[in-house]
N, C-alpha and C. Protein backbone atom coordinates (compact mmCIF):
# COMPACT_ATOMS: atom_id res chain seq x y z
N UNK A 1 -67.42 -66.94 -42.36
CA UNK A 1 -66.17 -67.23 -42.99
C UNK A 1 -65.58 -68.48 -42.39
N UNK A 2 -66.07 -69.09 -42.94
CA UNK A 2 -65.79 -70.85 -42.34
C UNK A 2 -64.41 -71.23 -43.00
N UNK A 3 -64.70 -70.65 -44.20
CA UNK A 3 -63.10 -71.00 -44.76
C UNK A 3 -62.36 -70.07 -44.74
N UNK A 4 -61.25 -70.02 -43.89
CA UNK A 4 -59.94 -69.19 -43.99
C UNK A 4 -59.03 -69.42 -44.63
N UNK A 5 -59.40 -68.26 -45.78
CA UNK A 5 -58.18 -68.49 -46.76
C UNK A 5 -56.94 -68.61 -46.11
N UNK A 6 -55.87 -69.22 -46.50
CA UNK A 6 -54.65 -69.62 -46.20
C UNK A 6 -53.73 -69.54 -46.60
N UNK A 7 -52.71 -68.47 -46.92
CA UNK A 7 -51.97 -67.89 -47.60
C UNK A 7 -50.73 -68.42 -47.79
N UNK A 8 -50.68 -68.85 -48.78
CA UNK A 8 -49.13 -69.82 -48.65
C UNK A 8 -48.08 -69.23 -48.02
N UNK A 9 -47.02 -70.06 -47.45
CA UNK A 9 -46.30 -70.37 -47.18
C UNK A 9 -44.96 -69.43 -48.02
N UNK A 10 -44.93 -68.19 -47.89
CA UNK A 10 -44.16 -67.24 -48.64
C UNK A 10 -42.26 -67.62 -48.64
N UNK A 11 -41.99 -68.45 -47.97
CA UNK A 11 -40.93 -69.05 -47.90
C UNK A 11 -40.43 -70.04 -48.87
N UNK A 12 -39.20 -69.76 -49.40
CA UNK A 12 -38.90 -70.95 -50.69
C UNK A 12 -37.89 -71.65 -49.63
N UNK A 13 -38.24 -73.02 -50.29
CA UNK A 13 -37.35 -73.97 -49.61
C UNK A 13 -35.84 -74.12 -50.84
N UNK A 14 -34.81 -74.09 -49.92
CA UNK A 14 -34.12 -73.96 -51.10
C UNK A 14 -33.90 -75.53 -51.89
N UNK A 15 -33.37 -75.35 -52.83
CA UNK A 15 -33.11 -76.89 -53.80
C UNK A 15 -32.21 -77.47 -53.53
N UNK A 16 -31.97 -78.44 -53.86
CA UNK A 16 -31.03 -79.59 -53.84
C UNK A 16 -30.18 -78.98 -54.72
N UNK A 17 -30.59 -78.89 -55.58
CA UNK A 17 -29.67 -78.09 -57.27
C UNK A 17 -29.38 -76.94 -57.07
N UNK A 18 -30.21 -76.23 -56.58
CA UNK A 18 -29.79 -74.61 -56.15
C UNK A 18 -28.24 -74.65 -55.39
N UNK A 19 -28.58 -75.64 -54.25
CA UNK A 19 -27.39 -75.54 -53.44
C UNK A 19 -25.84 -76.59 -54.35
N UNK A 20 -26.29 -77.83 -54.77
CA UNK A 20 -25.48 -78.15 -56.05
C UNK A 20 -24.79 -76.67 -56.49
N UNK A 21 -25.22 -75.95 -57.27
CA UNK A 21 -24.94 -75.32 -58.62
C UNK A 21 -24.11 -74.17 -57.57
N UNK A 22 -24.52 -73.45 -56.43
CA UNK A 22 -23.82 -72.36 -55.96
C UNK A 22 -22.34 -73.25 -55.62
N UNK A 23 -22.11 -74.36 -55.00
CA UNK A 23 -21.04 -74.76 -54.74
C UNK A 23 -20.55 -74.94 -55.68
N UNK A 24 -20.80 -75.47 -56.78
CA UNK A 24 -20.25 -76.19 -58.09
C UNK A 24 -19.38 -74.33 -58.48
N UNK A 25 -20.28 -73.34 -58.19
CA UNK A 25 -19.57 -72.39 -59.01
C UNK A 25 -18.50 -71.46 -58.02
N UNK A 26 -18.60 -71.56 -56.34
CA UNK A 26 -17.58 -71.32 -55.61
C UNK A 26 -16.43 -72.11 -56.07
N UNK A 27 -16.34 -73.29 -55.91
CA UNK A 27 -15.69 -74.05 -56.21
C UNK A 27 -14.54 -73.81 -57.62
N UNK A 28 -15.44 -73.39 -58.79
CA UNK A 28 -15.09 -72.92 -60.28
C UNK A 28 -14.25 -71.95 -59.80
N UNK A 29 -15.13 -70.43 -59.53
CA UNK A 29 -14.30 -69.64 -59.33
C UNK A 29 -13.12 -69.47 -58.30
N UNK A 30 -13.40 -70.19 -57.43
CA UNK A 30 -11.81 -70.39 -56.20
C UNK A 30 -10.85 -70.95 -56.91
N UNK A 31 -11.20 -71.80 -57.68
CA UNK A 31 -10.33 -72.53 -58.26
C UNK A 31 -9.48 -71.38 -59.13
N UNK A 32 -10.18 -71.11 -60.29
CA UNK A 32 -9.71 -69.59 -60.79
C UNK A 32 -8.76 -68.69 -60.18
N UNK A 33 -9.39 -68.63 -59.47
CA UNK A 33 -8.55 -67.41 -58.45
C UNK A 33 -6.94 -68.15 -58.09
N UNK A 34 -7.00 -69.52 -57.24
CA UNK A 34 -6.04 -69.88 -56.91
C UNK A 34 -4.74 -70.09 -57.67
N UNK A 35 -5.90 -70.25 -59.27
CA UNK A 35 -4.49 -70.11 -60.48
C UNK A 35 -4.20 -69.41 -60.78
N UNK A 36 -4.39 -68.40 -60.63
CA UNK A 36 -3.96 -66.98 -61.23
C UNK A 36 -2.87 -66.62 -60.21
N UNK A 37 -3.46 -66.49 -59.08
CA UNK A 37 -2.52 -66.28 -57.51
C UNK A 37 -1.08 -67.28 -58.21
N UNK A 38 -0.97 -68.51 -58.49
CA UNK A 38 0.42 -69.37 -58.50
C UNK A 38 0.91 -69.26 -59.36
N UNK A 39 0.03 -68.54 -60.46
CA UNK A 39 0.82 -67.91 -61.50
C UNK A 39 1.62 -67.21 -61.59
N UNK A 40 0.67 -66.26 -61.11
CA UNK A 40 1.70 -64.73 -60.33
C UNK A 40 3.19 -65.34 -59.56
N UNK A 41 2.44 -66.07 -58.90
CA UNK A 41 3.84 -66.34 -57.91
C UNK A 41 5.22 -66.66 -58.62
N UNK A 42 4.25 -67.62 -59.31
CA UNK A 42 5.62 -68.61 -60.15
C UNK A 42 6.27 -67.73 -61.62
N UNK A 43 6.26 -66.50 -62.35
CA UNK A 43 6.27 -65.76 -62.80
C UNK A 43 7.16 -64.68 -62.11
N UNK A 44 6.81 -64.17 -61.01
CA UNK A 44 7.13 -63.19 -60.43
C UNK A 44 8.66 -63.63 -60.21
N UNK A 45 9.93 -62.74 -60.48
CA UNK A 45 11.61 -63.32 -59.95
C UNK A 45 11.69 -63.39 -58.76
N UNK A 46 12.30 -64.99 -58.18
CA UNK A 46 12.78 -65.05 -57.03
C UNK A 46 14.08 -64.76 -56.63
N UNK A 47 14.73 -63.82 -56.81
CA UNK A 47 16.07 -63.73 -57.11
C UNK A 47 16.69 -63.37 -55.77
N UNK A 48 17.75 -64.46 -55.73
CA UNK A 48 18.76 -64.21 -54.04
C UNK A 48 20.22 -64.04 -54.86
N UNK A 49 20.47 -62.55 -53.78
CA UNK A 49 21.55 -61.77 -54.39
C UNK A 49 23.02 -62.65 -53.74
N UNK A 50 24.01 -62.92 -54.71
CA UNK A 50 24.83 -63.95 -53.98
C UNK A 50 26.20 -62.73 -53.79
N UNK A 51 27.20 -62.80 -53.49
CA UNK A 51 28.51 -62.20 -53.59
C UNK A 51 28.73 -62.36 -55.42
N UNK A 52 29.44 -60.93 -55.52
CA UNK A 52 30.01 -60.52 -56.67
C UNK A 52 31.14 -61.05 -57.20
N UNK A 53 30.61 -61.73 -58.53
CA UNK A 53 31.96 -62.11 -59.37
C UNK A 53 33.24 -61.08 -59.46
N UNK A 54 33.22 -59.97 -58.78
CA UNK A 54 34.40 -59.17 -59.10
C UNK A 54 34.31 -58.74 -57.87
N UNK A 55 35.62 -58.42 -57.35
CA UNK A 55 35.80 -58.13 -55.98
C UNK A 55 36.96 -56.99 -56.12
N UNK A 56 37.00 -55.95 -55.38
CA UNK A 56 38.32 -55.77 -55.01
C UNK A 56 38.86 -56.07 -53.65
N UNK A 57 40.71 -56.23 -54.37
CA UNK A 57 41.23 -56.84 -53.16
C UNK A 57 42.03 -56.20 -51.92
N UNK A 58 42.09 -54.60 -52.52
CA UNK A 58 43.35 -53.52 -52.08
C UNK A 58 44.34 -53.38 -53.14
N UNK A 59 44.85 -52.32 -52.58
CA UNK A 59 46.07 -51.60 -53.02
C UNK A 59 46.91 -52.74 -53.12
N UNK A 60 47.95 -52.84 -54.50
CA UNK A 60 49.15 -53.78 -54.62
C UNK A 60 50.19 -53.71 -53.41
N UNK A 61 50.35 -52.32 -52.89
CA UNK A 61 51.50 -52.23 -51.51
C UNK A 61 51.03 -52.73 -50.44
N UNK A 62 49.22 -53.60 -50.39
CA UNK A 62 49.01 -54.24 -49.33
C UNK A 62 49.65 -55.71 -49.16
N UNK A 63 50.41 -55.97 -50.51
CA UNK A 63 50.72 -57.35 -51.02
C UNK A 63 52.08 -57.50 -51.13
N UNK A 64 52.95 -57.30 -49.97
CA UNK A 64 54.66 -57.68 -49.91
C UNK A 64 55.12 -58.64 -51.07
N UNK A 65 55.80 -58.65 -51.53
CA UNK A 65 56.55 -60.16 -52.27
C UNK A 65 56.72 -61.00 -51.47
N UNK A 66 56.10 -62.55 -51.64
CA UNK A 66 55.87 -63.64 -51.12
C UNK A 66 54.97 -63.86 -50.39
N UNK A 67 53.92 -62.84 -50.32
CA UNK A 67 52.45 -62.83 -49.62
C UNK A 67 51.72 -64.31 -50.52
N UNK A 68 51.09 -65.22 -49.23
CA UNK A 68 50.10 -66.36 -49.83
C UNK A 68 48.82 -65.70 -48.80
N UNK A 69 48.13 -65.08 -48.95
CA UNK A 69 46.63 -65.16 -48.31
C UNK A 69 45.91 -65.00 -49.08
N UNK A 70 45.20 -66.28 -47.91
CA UNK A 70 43.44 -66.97 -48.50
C UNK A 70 42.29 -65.96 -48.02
N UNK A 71 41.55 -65.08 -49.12
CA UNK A 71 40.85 -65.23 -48.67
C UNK A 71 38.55 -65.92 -49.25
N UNK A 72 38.64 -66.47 -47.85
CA UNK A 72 37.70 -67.52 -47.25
C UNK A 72 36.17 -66.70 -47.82
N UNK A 73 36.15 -65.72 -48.13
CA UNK A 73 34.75 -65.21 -48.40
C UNK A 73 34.64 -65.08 -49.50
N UNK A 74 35.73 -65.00 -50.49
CA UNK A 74 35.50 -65.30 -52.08
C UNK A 74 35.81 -66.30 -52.35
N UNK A 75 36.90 -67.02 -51.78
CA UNK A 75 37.41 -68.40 -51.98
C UNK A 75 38.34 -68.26 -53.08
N UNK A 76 39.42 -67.35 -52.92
CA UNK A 76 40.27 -66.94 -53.55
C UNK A 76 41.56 -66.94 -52.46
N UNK A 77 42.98 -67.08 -52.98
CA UNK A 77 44.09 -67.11 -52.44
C UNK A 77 44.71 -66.30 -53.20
N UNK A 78 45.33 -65.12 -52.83
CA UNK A 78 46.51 -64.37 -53.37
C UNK A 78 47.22 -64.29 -53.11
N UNK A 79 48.25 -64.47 -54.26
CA UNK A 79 50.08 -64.79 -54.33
C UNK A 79 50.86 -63.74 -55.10
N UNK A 80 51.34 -63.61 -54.47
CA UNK A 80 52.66 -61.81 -54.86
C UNK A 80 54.00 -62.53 -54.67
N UNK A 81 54.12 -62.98 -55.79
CA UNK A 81 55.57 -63.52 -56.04
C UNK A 81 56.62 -62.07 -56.92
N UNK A 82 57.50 -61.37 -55.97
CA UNK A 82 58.12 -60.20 -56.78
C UNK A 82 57.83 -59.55 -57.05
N UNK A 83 57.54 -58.93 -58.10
CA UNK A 83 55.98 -57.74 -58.90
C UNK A 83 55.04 -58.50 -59.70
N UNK A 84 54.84 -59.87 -59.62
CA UNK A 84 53.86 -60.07 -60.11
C UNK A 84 52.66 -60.90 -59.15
N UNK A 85 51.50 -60.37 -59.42
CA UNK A 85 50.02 -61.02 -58.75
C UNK A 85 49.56 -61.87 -59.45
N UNK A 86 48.55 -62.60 -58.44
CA UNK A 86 47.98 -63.88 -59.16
C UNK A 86 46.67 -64.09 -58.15
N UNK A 87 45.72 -64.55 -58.41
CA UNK A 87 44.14 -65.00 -57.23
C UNK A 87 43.85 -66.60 -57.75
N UNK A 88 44.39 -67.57 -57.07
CA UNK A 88 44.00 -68.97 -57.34
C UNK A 88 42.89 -69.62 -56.46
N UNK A 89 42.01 -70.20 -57.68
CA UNK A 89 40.85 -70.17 -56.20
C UNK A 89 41.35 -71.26 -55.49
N UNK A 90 40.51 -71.12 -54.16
CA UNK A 90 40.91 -72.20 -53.01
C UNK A 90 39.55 -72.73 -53.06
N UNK A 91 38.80 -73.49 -54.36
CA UNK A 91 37.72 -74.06 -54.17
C UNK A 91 38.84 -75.71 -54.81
N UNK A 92 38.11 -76.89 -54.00
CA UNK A 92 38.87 -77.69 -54.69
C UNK A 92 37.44 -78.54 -55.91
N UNK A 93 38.76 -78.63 -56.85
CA UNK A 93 38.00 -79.37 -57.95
C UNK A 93 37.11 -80.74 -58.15
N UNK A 94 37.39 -81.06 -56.47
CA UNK A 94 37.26 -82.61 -56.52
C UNK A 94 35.44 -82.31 -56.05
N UNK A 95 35.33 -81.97 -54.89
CA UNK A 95 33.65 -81.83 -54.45
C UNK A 95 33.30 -80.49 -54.10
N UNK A 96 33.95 -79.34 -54.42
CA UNK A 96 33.80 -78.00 -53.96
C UNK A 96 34.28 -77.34 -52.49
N UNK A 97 34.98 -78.60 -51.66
CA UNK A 97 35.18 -78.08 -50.48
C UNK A 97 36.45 -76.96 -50.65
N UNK A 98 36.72 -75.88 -49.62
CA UNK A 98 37.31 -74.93 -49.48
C UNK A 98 38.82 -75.38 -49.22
N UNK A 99 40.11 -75.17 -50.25
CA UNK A 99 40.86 -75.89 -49.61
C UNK A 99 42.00 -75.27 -48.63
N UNK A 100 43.10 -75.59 -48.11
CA UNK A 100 44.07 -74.55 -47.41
C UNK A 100 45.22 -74.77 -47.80
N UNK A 101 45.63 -73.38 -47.43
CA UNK A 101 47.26 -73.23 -47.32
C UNK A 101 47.96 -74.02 -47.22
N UNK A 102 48.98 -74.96 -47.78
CA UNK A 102 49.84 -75.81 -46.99
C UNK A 102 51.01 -74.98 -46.93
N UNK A 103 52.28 -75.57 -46.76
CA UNK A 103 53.78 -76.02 -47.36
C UNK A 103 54.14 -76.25 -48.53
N UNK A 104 53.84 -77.09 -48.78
CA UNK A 104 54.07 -77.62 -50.51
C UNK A 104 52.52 -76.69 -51.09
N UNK A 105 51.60 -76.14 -50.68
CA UNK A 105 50.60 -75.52 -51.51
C UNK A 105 49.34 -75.20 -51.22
N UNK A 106 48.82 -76.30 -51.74
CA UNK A 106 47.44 -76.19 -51.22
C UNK A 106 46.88 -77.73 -50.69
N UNK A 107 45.89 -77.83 -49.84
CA UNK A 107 45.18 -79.29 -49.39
C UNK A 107 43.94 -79.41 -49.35
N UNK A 108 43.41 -80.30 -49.47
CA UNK A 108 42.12 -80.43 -49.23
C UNK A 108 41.60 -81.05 -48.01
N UNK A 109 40.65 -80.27 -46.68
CA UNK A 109 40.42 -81.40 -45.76
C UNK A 109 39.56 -82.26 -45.58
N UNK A 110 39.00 -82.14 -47.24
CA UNK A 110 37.74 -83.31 -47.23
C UNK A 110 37.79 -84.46 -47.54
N UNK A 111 38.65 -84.40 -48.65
CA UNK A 111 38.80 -86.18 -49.32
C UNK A 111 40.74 -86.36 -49.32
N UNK A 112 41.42 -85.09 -48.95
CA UNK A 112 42.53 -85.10 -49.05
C UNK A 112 43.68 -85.21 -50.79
N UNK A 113 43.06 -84.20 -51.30
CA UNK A 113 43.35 -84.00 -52.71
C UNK A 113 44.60 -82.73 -52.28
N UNK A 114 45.25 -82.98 -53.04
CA UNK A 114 47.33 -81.87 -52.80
C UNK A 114 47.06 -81.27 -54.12
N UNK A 115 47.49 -79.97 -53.48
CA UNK A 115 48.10 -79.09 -54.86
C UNK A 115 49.33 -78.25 -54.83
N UNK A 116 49.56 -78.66 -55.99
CA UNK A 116 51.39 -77.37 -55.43
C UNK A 116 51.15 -76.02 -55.53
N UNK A 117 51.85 -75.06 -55.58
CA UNK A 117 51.73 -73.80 -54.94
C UNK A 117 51.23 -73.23 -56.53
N UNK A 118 51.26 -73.86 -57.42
CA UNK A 118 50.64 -73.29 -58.83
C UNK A 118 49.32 -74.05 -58.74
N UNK A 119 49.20 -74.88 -57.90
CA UNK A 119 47.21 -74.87 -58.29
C UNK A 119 47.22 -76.69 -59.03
N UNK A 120 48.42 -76.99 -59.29
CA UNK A 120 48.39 -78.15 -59.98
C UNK A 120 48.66 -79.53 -59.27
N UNK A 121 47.71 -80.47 -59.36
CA UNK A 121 47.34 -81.66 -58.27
C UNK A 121 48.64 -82.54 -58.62
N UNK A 122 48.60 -82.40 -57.12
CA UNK A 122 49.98 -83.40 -56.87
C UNK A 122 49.44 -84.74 -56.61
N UNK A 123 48.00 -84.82 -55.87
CA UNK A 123 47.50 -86.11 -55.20
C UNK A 123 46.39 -86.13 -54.91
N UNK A 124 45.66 -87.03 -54.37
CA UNK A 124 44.05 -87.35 -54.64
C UNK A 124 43.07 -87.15 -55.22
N UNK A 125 42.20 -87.24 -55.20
CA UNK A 125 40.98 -87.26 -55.99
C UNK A 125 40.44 -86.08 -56.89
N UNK A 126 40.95 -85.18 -57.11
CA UNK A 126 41.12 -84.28 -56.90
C UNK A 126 41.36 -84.26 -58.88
N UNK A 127 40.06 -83.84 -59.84
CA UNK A 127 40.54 -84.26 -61.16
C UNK A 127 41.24 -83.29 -62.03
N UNK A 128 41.06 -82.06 -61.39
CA UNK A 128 41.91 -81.03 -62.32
C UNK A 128 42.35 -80.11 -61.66
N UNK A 129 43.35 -79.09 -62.05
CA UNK A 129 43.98 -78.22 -60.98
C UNK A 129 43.11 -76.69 -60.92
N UNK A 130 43.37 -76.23 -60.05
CA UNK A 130 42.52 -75.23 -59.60
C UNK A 130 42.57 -73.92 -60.49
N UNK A 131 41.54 -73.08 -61.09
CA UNK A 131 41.55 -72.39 -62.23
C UNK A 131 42.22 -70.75 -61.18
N UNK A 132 42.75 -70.16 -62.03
CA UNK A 132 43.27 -69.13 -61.86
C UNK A 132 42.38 -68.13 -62.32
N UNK A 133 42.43 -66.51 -61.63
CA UNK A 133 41.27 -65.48 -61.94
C UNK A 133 41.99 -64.56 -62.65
N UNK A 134 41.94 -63.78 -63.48
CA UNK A 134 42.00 -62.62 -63.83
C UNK A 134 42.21 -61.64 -62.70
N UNK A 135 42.94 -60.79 -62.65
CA UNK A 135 43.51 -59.84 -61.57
C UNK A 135 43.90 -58.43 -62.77
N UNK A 136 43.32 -57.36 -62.42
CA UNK A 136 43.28 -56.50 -62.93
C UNK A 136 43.50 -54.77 -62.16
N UNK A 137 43.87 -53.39 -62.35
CA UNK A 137 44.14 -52.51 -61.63
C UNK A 137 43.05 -51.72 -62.12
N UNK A 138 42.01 -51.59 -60.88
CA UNK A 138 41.14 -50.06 -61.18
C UNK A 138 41.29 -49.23 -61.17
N UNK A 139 40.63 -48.16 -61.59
CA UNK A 139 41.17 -46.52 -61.75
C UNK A 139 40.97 -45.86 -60.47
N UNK A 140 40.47 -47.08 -59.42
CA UNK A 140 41.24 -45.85 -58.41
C UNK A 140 42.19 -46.59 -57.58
N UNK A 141 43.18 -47.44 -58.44
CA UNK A 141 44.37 -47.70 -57.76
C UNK A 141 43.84 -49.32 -57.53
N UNK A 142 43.19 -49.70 -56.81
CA UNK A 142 43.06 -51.26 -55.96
C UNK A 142 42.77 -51.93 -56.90
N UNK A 143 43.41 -53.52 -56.84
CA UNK A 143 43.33 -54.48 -57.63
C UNK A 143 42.04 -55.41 -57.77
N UNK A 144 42.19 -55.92 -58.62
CA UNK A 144 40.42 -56.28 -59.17
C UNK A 144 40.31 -57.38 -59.27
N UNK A 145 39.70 -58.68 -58.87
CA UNK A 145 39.61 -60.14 -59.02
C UNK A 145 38.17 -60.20 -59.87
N UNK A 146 38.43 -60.39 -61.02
CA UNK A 146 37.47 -61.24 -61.81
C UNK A 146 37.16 -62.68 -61.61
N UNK A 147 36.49 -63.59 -61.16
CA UNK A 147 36.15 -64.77 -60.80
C UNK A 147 35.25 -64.94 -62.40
N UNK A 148 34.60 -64.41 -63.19
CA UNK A 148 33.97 -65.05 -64.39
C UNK A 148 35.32 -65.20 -65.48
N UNK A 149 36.11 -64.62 -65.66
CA UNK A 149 37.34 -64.84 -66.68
C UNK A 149 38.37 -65.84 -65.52
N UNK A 150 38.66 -66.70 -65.95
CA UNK A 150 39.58 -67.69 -66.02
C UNK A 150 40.89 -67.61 -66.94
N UNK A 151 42.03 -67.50 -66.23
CA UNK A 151 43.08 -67.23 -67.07
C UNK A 151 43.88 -68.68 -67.12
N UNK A 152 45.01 -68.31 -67.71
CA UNK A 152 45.81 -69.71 -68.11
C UNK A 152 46.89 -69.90 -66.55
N UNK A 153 47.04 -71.19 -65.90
CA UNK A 153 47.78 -71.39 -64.88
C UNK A 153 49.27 -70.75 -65.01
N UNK A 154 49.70 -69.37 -64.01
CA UNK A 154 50.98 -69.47 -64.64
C UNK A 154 50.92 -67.48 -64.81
N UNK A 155 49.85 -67.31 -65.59
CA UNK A 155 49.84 -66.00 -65.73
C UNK A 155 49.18 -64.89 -64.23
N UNK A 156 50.66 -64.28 -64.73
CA UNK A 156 50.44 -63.07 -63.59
C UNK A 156 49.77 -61.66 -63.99
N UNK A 157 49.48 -61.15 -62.79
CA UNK A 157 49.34 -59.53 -63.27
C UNK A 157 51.12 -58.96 -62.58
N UNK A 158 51.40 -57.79 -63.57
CA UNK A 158 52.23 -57.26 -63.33
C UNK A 158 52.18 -55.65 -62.43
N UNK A 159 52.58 -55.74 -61.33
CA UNK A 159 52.34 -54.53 -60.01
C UNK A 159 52.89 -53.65 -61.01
């Protein structure tokens, strides 16, 4: 046996194309995948819960006649002139800054825009006067600030 048969080489070498075509189709399907994933994402609600357009504020007997308090977490000011209520916001009209209490009313300490004690611009930049809320009595007694209804400057609720 001079000649020994010689049994090939049972090993495949892999291809150029073989290895081409598997990447070409990782590639396909990752891709796939990744769109579906940002789909989802972008689909799915991102929703951030902010403070409630309606607040209550207390009981009317928490509110003496001639009470002015701001308050800073709704950005509302309430005024109890006699028996009647009122919530003027303390956002100012000019760039959104928060405005304050004065003497004569209200101020602004950003650009320095005045308002008189009804909300209506006495001075600066300041292009329209500050909208008034709806104030309403719930059924279990405490008063109710609507911030989505806007009433006319002027109108009260009656205690």
């Amino acid at each position: 046996m001079a000649e020994a048969s010689k049994a090939p080489d049972k090993k495949e070498d892999v291809s150029r194309r073989r290895i081409f075509s598997w990447l070409a189709s990782v590639g396909l399907f990752g891709s796939a995948a990744l769109a579906a994933v940002s789909d989802w994402l972008f689909f799915k609600p991102q929703v951030t819960y902010g403070p409630s357009a309606r607040f209550a504020i207390g009981k009317p007997d928490e509110f003496p006649p001639g009470t002015r308090i701001s308050r800073d977490v709704e950005r509302v000011c309430i005024v109890r002139e006699g028996n009647r209520l009122a919530a003027i916001s303390t956002t100012c009209t000019h760039l959104g800054c928060i405005v304050g209490i004065s003497d004569t009313g209200f101020s602004c300490p950003c650009h320095g825009s005045r308002y008189d004690q009804d909300g209506t611009v006495t001075g600066g930049p300041a292009p329209k006067p500050l909208p008034w809320f709806k104030v309403t009595l719930a059924p279990n007694g405490e008063l109710e600030v609507d911030k989505n209804t806007q009433v006319n400057p002027g109108t009260y609720f009656t205690v």
